[in-house]
Protein backbone atom coordinates (compact mmCIF):
# COMPACT_ATOMS: atom_id res chain seq x y z
CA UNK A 1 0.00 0.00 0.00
CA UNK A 2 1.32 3.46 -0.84
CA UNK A 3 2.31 5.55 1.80
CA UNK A 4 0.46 8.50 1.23
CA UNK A 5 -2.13 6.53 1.15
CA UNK A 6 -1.67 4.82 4.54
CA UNK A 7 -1.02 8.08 6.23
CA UNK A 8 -3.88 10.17 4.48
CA UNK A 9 -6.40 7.67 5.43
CA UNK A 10 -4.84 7.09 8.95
CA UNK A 11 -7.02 10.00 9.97
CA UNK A 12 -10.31 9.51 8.44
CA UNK A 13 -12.88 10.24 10.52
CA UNK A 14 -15.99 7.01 10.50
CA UNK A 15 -18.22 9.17 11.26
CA UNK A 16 -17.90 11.99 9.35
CA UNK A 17 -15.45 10.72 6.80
CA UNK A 18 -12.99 14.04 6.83
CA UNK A 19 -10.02 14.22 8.24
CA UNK A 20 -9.55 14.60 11.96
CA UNK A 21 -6.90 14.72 14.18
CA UNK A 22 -6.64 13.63 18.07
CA UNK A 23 -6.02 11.73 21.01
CA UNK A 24 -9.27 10.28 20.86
CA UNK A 25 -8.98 8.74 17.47
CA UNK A 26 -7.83 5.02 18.10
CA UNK A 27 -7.85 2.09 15.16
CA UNK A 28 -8.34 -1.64 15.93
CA UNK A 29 -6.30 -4.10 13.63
CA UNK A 30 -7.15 -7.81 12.35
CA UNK A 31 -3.66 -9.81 11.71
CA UNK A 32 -5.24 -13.06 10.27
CA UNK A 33 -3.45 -16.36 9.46
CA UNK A 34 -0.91 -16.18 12.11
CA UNK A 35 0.86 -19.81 13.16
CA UNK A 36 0.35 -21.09 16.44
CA UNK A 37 3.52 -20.51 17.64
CA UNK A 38 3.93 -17.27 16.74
CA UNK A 39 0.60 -16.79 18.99
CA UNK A 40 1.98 -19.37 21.93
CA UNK A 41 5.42 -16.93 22.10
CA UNK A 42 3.51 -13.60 21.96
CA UNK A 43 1.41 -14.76 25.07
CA UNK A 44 4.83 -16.20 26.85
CA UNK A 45 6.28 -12.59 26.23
CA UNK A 46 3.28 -10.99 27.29
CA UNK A 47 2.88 -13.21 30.68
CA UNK A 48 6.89 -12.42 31.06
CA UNK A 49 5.87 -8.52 31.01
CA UNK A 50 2.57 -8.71 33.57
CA UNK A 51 0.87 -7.55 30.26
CA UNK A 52 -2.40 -9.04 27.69
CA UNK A 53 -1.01 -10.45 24.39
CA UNK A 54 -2.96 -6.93 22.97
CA UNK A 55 -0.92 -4.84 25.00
CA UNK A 56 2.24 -6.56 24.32
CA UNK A 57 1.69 -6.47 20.31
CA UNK A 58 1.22 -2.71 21.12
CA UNK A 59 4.19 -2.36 22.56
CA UNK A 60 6.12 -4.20 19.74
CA UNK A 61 4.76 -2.14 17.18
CA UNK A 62 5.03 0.95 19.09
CA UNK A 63 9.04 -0.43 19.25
CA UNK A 64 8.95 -1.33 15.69
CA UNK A 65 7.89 2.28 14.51
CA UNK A 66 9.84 3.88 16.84
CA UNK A 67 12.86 4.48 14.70
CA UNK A 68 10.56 5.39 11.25
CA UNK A 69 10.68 9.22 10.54
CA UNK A 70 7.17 10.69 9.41
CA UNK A 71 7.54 11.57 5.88
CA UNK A 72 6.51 15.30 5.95
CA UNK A 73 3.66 16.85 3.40
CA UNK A 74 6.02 17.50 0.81
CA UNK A 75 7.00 13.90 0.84
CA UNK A 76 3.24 12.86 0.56
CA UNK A 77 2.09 15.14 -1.99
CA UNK A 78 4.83 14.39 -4.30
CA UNK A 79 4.18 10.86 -3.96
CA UNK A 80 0.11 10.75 -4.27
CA UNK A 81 1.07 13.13 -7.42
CA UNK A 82 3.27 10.30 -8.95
CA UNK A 83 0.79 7.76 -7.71
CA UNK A 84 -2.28 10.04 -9.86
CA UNK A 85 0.24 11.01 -12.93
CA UNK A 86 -1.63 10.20 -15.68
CA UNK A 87 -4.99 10.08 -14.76
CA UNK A 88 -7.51 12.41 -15.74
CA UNK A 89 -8.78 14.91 -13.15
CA UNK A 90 -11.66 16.71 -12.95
CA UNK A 91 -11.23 20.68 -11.85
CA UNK A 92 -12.64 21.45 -8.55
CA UNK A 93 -14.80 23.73 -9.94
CA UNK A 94 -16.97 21.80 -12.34
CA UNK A 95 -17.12 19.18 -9.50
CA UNK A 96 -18.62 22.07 -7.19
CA UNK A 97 -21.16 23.79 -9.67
CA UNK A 98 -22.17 19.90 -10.46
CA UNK A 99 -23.05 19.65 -7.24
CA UNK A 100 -24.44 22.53 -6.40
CA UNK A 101 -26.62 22.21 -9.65
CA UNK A 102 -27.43 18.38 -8.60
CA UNK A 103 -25.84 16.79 -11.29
C-alpha cells in the first residue's frame, strides 16, 4: 500500500469521513493467518511482562515504529502526485457547480 495513502487515510474520521486529528482517534487491527507458535510466544512474552497479548503487540509495534521518521507533506504530496500522474482529473470547480446544480 502506498504511503500517502496509509497516512492520508490514517485519519479519516468514521463518522464523518474528513479528516480529523486527536487523542481520541484510536484504530483496531485484524492480523489473520498467524501460526500457532507465533501466537503461543507472543502470550509467553506478554505473561513475562505482567501484560495481555494486545498490550504486548502494542508495545512491539510501538518499538517497531519507533525508529521510522514521518515523511513530511512534501513527501506525501509528491508521492500521491506520482501515484495520480496520468490520470484524468476533474477541476474542482466543475465538481462544485455539479453539485451545487445536482448533477
Amino acid at each position: 500500500m502506498p504511503l500517502a495513502f496509509r497516512l492520508f487515510s490514517r485519519y479519516q474520521c468514521h463518522h464523518c469521513h474528513h479528516s480529523c486529528r486527536g487523542p481520541a482517534l484510536s484504530a483496531s487491527l485484524s492480523v489473520r493467518n498467524l501460526e500457532p507458535e507465533i501466537v503461543g510466544r507472543l502470550k509467553r512474552r506478554a505473561a513475562a511482562h505482567g501484560r495481555s497479548a494486545e498490550a504486548e503487540l502494542r508495545e512491539i509495534l510501538r518499538t517497531a515504529l519507533a525508529g521510522e521518521p514521518e515523511p513530511g507533506f512534501a513527501d506525501l504530496a509528491a508521492e500521491l502526485r506520482a501515484l495520480t500522474a496520468g490520470r484524468r482529473h476533474t477541476p474542482a470547480e466543475v465538481l462544485l457547480r455539479d453539485a451545487r446544480d445536482g448533477r
